[in-house]
Protein backbone atom coordinates (compact mmCIF):
# COMPACT_ATOMS: atom_id res chain seq x y z
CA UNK A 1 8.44 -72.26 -20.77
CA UNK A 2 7.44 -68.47 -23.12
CA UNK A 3 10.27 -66.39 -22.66
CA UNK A 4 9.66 -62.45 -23.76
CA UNK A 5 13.36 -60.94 -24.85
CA UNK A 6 13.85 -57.73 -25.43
CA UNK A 7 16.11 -55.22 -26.80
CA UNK A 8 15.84 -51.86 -24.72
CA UNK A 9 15.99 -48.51 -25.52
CA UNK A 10 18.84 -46.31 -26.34
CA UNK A 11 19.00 -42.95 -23.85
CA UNK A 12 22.26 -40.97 -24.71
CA UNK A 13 22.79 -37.34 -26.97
CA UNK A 14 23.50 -39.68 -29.81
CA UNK A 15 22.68 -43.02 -31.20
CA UNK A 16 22.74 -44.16 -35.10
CA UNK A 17 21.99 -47.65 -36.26
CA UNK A 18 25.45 -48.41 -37.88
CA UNK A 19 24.15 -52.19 -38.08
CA UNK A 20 23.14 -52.34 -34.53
CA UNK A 21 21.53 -55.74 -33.52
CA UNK A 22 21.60 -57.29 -30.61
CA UNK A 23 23.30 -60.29 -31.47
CA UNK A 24 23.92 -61.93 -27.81
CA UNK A 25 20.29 -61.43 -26.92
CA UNK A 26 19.37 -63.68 -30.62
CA UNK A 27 22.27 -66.41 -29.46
CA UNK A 28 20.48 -66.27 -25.92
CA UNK A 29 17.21 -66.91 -27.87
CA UNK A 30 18.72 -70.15 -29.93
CA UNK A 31 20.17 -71.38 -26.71
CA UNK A 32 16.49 -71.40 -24.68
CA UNK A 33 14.68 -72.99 -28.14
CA UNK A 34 17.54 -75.77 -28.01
CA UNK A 35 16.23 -76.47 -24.42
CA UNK A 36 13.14 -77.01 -25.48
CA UNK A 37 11.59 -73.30 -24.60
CA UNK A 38 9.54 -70.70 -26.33
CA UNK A 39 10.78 -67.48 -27.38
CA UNK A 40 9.77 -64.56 -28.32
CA UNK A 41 11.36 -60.61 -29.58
CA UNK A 42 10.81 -57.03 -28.87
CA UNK A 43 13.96 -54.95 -30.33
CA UNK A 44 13.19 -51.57 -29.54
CA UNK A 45 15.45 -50.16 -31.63
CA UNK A 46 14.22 -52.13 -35.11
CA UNK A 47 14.54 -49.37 -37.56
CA UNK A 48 12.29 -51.48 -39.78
CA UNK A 49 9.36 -52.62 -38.03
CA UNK A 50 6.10 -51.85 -40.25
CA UNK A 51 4.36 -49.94 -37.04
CA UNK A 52 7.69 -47.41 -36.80
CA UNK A 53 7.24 -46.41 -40.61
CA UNK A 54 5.11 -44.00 -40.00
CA UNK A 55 7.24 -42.15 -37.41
CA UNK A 56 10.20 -42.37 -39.56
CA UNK A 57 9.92 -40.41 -42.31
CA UNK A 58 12.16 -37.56 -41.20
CA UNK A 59 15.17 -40.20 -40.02
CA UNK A 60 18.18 -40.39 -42.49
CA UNK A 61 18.69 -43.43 -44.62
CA UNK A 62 22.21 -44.48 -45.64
CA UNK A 63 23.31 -47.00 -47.75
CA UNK A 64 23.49 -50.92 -47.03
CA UNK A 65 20.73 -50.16 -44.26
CA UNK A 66 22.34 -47.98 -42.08
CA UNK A 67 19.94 -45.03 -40.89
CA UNK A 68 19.01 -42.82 -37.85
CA UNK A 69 16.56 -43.91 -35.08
CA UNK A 70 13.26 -42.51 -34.14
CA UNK A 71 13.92 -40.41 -31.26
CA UNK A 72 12.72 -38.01 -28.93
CA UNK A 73 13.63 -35.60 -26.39
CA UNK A 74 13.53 -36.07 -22.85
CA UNK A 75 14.52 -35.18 -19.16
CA UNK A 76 18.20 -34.85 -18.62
CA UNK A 77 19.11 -36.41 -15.99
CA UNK A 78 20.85 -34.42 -13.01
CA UNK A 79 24.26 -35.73 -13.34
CA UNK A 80 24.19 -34.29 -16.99
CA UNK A 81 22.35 -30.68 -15.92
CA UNK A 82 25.13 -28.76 -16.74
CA UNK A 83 26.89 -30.13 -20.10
CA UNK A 84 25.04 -28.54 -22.68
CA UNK A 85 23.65 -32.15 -25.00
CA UNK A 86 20.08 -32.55 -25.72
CA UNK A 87 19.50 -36.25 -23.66
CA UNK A 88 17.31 -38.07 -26.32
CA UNK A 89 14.87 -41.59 -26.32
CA UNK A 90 16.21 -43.87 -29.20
CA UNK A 91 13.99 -46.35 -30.86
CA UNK A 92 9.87 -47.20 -30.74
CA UNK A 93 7.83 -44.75 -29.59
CA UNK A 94 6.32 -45.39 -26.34
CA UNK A 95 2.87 -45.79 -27.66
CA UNK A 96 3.95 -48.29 -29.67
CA UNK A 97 6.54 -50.06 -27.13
CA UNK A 98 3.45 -50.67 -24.54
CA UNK A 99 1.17 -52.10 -27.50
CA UNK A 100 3.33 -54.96 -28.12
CA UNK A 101 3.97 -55.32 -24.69
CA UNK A 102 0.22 -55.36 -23.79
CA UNK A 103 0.02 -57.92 -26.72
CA UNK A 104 2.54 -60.27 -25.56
CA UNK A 105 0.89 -59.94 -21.94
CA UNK A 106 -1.74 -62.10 -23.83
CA UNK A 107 1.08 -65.43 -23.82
CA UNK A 108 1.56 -66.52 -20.41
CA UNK A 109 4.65 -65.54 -20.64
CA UNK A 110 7.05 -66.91 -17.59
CA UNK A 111 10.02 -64.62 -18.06
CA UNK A 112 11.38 -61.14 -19.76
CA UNK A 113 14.80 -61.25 -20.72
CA UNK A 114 16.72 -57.87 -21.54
CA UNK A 115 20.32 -57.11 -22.43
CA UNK A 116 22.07 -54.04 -22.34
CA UNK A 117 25.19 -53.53 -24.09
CA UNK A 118 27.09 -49.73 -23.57
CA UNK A 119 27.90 -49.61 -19.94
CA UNK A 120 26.54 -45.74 -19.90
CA UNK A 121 23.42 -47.25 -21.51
CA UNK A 122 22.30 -48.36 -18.41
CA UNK A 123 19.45 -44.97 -17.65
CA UNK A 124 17.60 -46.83 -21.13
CA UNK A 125 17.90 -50.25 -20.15
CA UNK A 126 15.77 -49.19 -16.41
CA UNK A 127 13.62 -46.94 -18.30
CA UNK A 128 12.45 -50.04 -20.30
CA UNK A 129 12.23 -52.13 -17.44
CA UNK A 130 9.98 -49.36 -15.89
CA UNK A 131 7.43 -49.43 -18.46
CA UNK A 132 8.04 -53.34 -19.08
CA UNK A 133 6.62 -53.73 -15.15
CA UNK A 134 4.01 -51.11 -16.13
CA UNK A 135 2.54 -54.97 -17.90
CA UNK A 136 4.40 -57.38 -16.19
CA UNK A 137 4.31 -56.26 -12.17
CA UNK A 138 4.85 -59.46 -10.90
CA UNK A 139 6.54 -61.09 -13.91
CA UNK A 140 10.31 -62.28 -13.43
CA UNK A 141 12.52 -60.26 -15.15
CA UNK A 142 16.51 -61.20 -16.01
CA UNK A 143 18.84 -58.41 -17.18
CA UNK A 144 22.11 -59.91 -18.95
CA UNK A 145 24.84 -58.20 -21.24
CA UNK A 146 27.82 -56.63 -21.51
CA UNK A 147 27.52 -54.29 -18.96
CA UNK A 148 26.68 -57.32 -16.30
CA UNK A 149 29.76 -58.39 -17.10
CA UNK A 150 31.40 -55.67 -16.45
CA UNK A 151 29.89 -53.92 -13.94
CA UNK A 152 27.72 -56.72 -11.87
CA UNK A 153 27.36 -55.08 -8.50
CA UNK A 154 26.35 -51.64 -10.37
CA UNK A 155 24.01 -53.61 -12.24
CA UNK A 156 22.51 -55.17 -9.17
CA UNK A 157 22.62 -52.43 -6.72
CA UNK A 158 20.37 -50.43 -9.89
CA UNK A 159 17.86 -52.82 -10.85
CA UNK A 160 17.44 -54.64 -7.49
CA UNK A 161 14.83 -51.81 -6.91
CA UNK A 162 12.69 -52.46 -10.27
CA UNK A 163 13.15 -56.32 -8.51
CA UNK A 164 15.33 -57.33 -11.50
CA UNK A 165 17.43 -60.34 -10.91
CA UNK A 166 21.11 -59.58 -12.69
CA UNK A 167 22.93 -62.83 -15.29
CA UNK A 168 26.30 -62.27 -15.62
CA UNK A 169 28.61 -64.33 -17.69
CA UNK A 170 28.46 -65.41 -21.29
CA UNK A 171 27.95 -68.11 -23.28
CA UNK A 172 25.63 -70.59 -21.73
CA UNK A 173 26.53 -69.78 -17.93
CA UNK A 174 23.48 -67.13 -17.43
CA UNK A 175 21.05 -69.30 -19.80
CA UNK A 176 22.07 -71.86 -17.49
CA UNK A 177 21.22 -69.76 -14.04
CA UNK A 178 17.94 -68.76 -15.87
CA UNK A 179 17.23 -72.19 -15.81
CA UNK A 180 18.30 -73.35 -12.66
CA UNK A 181 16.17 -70.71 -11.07
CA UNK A 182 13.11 -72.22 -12.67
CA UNK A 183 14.53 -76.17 -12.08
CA UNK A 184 14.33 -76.36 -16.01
CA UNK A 185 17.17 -79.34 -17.36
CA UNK A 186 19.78 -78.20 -19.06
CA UNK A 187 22.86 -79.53 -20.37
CA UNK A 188 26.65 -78.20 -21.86
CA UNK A 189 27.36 -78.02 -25.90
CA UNK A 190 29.39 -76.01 -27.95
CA UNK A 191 26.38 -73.31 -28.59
CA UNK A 192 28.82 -71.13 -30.77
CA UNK A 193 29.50 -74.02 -33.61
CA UNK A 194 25.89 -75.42 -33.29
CA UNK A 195 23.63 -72.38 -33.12
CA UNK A 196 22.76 -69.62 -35.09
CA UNK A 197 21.46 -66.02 -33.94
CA UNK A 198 17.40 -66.37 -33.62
CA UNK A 199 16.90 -63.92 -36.60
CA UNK A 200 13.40 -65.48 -37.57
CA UNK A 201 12.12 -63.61 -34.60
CA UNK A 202 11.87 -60.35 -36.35
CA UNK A 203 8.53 -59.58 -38.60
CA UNK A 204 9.87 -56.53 -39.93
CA UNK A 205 11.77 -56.53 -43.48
CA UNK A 206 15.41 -56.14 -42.13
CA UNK A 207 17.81 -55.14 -44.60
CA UNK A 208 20.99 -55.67 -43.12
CA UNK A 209 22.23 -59.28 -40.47
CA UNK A 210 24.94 -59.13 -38.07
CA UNK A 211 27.08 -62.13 -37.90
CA UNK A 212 29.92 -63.48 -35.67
CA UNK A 213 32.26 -65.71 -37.17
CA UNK A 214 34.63 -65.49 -34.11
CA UNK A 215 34.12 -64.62 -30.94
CA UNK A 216 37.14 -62.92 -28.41
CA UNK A 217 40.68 -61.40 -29.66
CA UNK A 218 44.00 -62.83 -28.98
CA UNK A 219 45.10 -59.49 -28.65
CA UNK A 220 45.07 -57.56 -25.57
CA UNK A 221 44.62 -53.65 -26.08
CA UNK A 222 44.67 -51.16 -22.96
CA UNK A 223 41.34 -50.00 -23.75
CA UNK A 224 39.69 -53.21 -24.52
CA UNK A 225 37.86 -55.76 -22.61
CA UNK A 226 37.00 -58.11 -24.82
CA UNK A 227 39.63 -59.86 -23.85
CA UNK A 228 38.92 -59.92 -20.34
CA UNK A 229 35.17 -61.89 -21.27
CA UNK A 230 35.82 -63.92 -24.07
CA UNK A 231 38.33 -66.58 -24.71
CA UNK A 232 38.97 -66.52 -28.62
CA UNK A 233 36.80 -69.08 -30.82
CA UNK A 234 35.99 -69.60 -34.30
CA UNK A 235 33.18 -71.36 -36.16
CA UNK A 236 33.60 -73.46 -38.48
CA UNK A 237 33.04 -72.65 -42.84
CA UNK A 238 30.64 -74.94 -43.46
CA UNK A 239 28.42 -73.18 -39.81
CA UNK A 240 29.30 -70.11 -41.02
CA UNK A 241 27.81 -70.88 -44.66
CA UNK A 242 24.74 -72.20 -43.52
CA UNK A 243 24.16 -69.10 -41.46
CA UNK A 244 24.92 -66.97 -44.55
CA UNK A 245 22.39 -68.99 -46.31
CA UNK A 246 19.62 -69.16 -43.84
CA UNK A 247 19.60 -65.41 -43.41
CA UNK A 248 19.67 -63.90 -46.49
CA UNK A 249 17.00 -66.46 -47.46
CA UNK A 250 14.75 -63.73 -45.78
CA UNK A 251 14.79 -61.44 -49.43
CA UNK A 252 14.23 -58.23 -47.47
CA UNK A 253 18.43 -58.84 -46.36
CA UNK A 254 20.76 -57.28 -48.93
CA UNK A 255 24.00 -56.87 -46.46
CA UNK A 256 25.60 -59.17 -44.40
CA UNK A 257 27.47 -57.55 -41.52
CA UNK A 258 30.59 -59.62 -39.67
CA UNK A 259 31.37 -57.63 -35.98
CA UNK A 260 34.43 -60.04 -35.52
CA UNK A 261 36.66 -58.38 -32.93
CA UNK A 262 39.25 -60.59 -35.02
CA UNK A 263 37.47 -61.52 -38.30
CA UNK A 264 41.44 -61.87 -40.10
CA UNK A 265 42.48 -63.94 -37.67
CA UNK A 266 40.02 -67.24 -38.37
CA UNK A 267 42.71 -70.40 -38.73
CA UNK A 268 40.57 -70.51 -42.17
CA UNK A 269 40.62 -67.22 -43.27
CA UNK A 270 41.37 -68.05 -47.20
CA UNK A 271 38.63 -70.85 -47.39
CA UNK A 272 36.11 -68.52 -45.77
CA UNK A 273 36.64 -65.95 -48.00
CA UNK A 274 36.00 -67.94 -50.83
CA UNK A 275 33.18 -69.67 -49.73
CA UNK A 276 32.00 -66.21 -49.27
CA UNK A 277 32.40 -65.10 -52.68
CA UNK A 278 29.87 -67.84 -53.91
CA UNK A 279 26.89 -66.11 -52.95
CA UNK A 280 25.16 -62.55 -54.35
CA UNK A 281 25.04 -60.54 -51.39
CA UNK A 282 27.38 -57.32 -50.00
CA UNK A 283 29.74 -57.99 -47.01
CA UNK A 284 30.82 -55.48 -44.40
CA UNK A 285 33.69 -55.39 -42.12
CA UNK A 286 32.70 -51.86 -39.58
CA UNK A 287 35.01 -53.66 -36.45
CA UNK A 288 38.25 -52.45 -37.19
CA UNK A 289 40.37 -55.28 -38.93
CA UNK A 290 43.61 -56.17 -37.97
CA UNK A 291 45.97 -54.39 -40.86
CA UNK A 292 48.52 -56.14 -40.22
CA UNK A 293 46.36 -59.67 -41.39
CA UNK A 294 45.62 -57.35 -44.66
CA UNK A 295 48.27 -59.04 -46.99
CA UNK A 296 47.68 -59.02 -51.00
CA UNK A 297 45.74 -62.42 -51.47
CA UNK A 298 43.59 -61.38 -48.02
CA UNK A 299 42.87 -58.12 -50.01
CA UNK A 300 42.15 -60.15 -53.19
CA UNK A 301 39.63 -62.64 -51.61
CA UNK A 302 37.96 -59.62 -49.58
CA UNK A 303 37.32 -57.92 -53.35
CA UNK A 304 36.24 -60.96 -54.79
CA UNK A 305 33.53 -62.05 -52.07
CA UNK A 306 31.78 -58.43 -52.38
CA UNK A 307 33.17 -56.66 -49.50
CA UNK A 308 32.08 -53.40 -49.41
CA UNK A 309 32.68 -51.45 -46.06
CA UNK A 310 36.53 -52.11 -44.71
CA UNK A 311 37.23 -50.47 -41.58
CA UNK A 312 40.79 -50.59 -40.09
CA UNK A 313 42.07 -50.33 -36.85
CA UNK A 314 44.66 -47.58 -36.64
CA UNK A 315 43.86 -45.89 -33.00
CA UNK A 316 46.74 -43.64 -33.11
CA UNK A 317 49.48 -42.33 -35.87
CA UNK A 318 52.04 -41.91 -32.28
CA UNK A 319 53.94 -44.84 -32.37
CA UNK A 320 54.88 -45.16 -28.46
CA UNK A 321 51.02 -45.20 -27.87
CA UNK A 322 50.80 -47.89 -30.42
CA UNK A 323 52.95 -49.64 -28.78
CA UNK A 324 51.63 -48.78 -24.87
CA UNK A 325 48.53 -49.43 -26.12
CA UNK A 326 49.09 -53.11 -27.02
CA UNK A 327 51.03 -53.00 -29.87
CA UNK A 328 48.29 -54.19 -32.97
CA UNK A 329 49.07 -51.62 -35.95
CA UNK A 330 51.75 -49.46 -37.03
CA UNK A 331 51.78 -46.70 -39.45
CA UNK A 332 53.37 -49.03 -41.38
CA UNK A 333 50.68 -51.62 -41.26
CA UNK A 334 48.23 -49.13 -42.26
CA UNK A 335 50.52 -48.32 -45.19
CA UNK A 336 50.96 -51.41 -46.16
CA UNK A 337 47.47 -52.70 -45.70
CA UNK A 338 46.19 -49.82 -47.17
CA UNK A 339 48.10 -50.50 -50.57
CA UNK A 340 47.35 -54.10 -50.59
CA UNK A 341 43.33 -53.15 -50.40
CA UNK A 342 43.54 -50.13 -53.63
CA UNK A 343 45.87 -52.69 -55.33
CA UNK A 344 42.83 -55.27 -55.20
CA UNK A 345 40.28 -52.60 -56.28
CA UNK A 346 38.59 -51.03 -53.49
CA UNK A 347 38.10 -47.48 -53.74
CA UNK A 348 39.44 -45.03 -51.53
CA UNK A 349 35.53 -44.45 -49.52
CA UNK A 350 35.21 -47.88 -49.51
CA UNK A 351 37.96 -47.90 -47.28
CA UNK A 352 38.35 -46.04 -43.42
CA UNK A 353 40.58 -46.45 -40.56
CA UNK A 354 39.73 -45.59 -36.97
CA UNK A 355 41.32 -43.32 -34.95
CA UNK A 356 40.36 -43.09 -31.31
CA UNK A 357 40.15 -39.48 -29.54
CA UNK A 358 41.10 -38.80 -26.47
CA UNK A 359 43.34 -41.45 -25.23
CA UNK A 360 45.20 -41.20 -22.38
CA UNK A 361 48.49 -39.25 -22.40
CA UNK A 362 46.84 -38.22 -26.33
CA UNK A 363 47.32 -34.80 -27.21
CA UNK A 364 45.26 -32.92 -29.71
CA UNK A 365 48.33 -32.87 -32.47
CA UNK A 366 48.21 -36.76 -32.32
CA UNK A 367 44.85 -36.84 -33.32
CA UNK A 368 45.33 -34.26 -36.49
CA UNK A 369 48.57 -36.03 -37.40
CA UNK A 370 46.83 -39.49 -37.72
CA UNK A 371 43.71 -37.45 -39.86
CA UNK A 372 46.07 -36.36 -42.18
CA UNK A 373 47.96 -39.56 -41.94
CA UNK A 374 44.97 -41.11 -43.33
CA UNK A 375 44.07 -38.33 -45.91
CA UNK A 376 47.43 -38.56 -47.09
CA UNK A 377 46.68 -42.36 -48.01
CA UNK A 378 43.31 -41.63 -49.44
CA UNK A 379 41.06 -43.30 -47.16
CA UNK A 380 38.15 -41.96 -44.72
CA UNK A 381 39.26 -41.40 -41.43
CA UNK A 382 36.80 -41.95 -38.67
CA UNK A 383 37.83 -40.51 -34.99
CA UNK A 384 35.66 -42.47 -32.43
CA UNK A 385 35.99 -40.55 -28.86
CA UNK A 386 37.29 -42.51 -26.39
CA UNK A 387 35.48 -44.25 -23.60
CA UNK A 388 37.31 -45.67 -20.82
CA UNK A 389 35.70 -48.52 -19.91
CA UNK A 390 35.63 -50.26 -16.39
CA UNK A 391 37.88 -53.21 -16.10
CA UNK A 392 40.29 -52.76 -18.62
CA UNK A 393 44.02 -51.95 -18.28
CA UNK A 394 43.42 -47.95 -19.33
CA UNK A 395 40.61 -47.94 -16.56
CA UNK A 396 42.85 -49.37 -13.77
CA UNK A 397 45.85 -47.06 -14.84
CA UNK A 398 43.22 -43.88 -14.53
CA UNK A 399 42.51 -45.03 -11.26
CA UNK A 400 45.46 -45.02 -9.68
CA UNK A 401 46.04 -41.34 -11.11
CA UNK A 402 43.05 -40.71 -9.20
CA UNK A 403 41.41 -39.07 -12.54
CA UNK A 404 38.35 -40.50 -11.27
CA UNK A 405 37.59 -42.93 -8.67
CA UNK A 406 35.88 -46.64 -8.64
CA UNK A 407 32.49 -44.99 -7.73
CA UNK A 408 31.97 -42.81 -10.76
CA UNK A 409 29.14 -43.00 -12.53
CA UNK A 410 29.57 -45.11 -15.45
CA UNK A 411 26.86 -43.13 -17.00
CA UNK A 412 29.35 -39.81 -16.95
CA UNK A 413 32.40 -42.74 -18.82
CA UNK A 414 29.64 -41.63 -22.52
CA UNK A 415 32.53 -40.20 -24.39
CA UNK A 416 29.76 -37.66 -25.28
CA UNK A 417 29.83 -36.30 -21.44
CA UNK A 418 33.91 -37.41 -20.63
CA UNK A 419 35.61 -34.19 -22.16
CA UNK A 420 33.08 -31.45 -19.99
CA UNK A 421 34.33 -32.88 -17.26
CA UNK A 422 37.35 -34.98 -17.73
CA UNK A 423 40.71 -32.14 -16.64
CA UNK A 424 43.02 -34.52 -17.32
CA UNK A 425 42.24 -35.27 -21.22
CA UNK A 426 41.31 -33.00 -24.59
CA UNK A 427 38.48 -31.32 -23.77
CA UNK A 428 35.23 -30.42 -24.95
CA UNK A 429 36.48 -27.34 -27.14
CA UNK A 430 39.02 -29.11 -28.53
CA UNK A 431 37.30 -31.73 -29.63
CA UNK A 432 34.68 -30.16 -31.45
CA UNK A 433 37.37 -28.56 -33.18
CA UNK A 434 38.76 -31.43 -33.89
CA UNK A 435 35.33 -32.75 -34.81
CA UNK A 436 34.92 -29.63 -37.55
CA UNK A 437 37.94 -30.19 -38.87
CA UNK A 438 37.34 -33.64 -39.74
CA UNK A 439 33.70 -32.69 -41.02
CA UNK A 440 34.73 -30.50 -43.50
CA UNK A 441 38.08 -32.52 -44.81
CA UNK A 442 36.53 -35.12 -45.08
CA UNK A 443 33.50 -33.10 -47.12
CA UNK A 444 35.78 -32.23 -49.53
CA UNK A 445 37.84 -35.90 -49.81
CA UNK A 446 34.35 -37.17 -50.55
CA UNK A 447 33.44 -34.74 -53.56
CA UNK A 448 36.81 -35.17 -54.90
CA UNK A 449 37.02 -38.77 -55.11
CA UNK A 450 33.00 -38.56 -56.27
CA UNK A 451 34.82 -36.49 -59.05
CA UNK A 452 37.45 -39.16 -59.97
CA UNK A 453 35.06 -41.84 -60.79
C-alpha cells in the first residue's frame, strides 16, 4: 500500500522552529516500510524545502539551524476575538502546500496520515485536513499524535466531520489499527531498538536531526504527561550510533538534536557519551536535563562529545513547589550542576535553565527570584509559560478548583491565550512584565559575557 504522511500546519500567535520535527510521524513511517508499505512526506513546516526559499528571506536564522517559519496572518477565531494576539499560519504557503498535494494525487495513494502534536494545535491540524480533502475527497484519512492521546473523544468529536478516522496510542498500536482496517498483516517487534526515524523522506537540505535515544521518564511531574503515555525505554549504543551515522551522512546535517525527556538517565550514559565524541558533528540537549544526573565526569563527557546547547530543568527557585511538583531539581542541583558544566568548559550562553511561568499556586516574585537565581549563576534563563495540559495531575487538581471545567476548549489551555483569561493565575500584565524584564537582562548578560571572551 502508498501511504501520504504529513506534518500539518502550525495556527497559534507564535511558533519558532527550535528543532521542530516531527519525529513520531518519521517512526510511524519506518514502522509501515517494515511492513512492507510505501511511504511518502509532506512536513509543512520544513524550513528548508528549496520551493519555501523564496518566501523566506525575511524569516530569522539562528545558529545550529534554528530559524522562524514562513507565516501569515489570518482569521482569529471567535473564541480568541477579544485577546489582543495576531492568530498567524505557520509553515508552506498555501500555494505551495496544494502543489505537492496535487502532485502526490498523481500516486494512487491509499491513505493520508497526519499527526498533531500541541493539544491547542488542533485549529492547524483541521485546517490542513480541509485543504488535504480539497485533493483527496474520498481518500481515507488517519489523524494520530499526541493530542489523540490525550484528548481522543475531542479529537473524534472534531474531525469526525472532515470524515477523519482518529489512532490513538503509541508505538505500534495505531500502525497496527491502520492496518487492520485495511486487512494488511502485521506482526509485534521492538520498533524502538530496530528502527530509525524515516529521515530519507525529506528532499530539502536539513541542517539540523532530531533524535530519541529514550523514550518516557521515570519521573512523574504534576504538569507532565509523558509519563502517563510512555513507559520508559532506551536504545541501545551501538542503534543509537548507527542512527548518528546514517543521518549526518546526509552533508547538508551539521547538528544533531537529542529531545530525551530523560537523556541522563540511559543505564549507559558514560559509553554513549563517548561513543558520541567519535564523530565531527555538534550535539544539543534543548529538553531540560535532569541536573541532578549532571555530575563532573557527565559534564566532562558532554564537553568532550561537542555538546553545544545544555538546557536544564529548574521549573521553579520555590522549593515547596519543587517538591509539590514532583520533586526533580533543587536549587541545589542547579548549583551544583551548574558548576560541574563551567568546571568542564562550557560557557555561561552555552548553558540555560528553564523556568516555567505561571504555575499553579506561582506568584510573580517566584518567577523573578528563580531569573535572578539563574543570573546570579551565570547562565541564560529561559521562562516557558505554563500550559496545563489535560490529563495530568496539575489538570485534575484545577478541576476540582473549578478554575475551568472538563469542557474547555483546549484551544484557550495556549499559554499564549491562558493569562487573558485565566483569574486564578499571573496574568497577562504581569507577565509581559515579567517577559520585559527578562528581555532586557538577559540583553545585557549576553553583551557582557560577548565582552569576556
Amino acid at each position: 500500500m502508498r501511504f501520504l504522511l504529513i506534518n500539518p500546519w502550525i495556527e497559534d500567535s507564535a511558533a519558532f522552529d527550535y528543532w521542530l520535527k516531527p519525529v513520531g510521524l518519521l517512526y510511524v513511517a519506518a514502522i509501515l516500510r517494515r511492513y512492507g508499505h510505501e511511504v511518502f512526506l509532506i512536513d509543512c513546516l520544513d524550513r528548508f524545502d528549496e520551493e519555501v526559499k523564496p518566501f523566506s528571506s525575511s524569516c530569522r536564522k539562528l545558529e545550529y539551524g534554528m530559524g522562524s517559519f514562513v507565516c501569515h496572518e489570518i482569521d482569529k477565531p471567535q473564541i480568541i476575538k477579544d485577546i489582543p494576539r495576531k492568530f498567524k499560519r505557520y509553515g508552506f504557503p498555501e500555494e505551495i502546500f496544494m502543489d505537492k498535494l496535487s502532485t502526490y494525487s498523481k500516486q494512487n495513494i491509499d491513505a493520508v496520515l497526519l499527526t498533531t502534536t500541541m493539544t491547542y494545535w488542533y485549529k492547524g491540524t483541521v485546517d490542513t485536513v480541509e485543504h488535504v480533502r480539497r485533493i483527496f475527497p474520498d481518500t481515507p484519512v488517519f489523524l494520530g499524535g499526541i493530542y489523540t492521546n490525550i484528548l481522543p473523544e475531542h479529537a473524534r468529536s472534531t474531525f469526525s466531520p472532515l470524515n477523519v478516522k482518529v489512532l490513538p496510542g503509541t508505538g505500534l498500536s495505531p500502525v497496527i489499527e491502520l492496518l487492520k482496517y485495511f486487512e494488511q498483516d502485521y506482526d509485534s517487534f521492538d520498533w524502538f531498538e530496530e528502527l530509525d526515524p524515516a529521515y530519507d523522506l525529506y528532499k530539502s537540505d536539513l541542517q539540523y536531526a532530531v533524535l530519541l535515544s529514550s523514550i518516557g521518564c521515570p519521573y512523574r511531574c504534576s504538569y507532565c504527561m509523558t509519563p502517563n503515555m510512555w513507559s520508559y525505554k532506551y536504545r541501545s549504543v551501538e542503534r543509537i550510533k548507527n542512527n548518528v551515522e546514517l543521518v549526518i551522512s546526509k552533508k547538508s546535517i551539521k547538528d544533531v538534536v537529542f529531545f530525551d525527556d530523560a537523556f541522563l538517565l540511559h543505564p549507559q550514559l558514560q559509553e554513549l557519551l563517548e561513543m558520541l565524541s567519535t564523530f565531527e558533528t555538534r550535539y544539543h540537549l534543548p529538553n531540560g536535563i535532569h541536573a541532578k544526573k549532571v555530575s563532573p565526569l557527565v559534564a566532562e563527557l558532554l564537553k568532550k562529545a561537542n555538546f553545544k546547547t545544555i538546557r536544564l530543568g529548574y521549573e521553579t527557585s520555590d522549593s515547596s513547589l519543587q517538591k509539590k511538583t514532583g520533586g526533580k531539581v533543587s536549587n541545589a542541583d542547579l548549583v551544583n550542576a551548574v558548576g560541574n558544566l563551567k568546571n568542564a568548559g562550557f560557557s555561561s550562553t552555552d548553558i540555560g535553565a528553564y523556568i516555567i511561568g505561571n504555575l499553579p499556586q506561582q506568584n510573580k516574585d517566584d518567577i523573578y527570584n528563580a531569573i535572578n537565581f539563574c543570573f546570579d549563576l551565570e547562565i541564560l534563563p529561559i521562562v516557558n509559560e505554563y500550559t496545563p495540559i489535560p490529563g495530568t495531575k496539575d489538570h485534575y487538581d484545577l478541576l476540582e478548583q473549578e478554575i475551568f471545567s472538563s469542557d474547555t476548549d483546549p484551544f484557550l489551555l495556549n499559554n499564549k491565550y491562558l493569562p487573558f483569561w485565566w483569574r486564578k493565575g499571573i496574568d497577562n500584565v504581569q507577565m509581559q512584565e515579567i517577559k520585559d524584564y527578562l528581555h532586557i537582562e538577559r540583553s545585557k548578560f549576553v553583551k557582557r559575557k560577548a565582552g569576556d571572551l
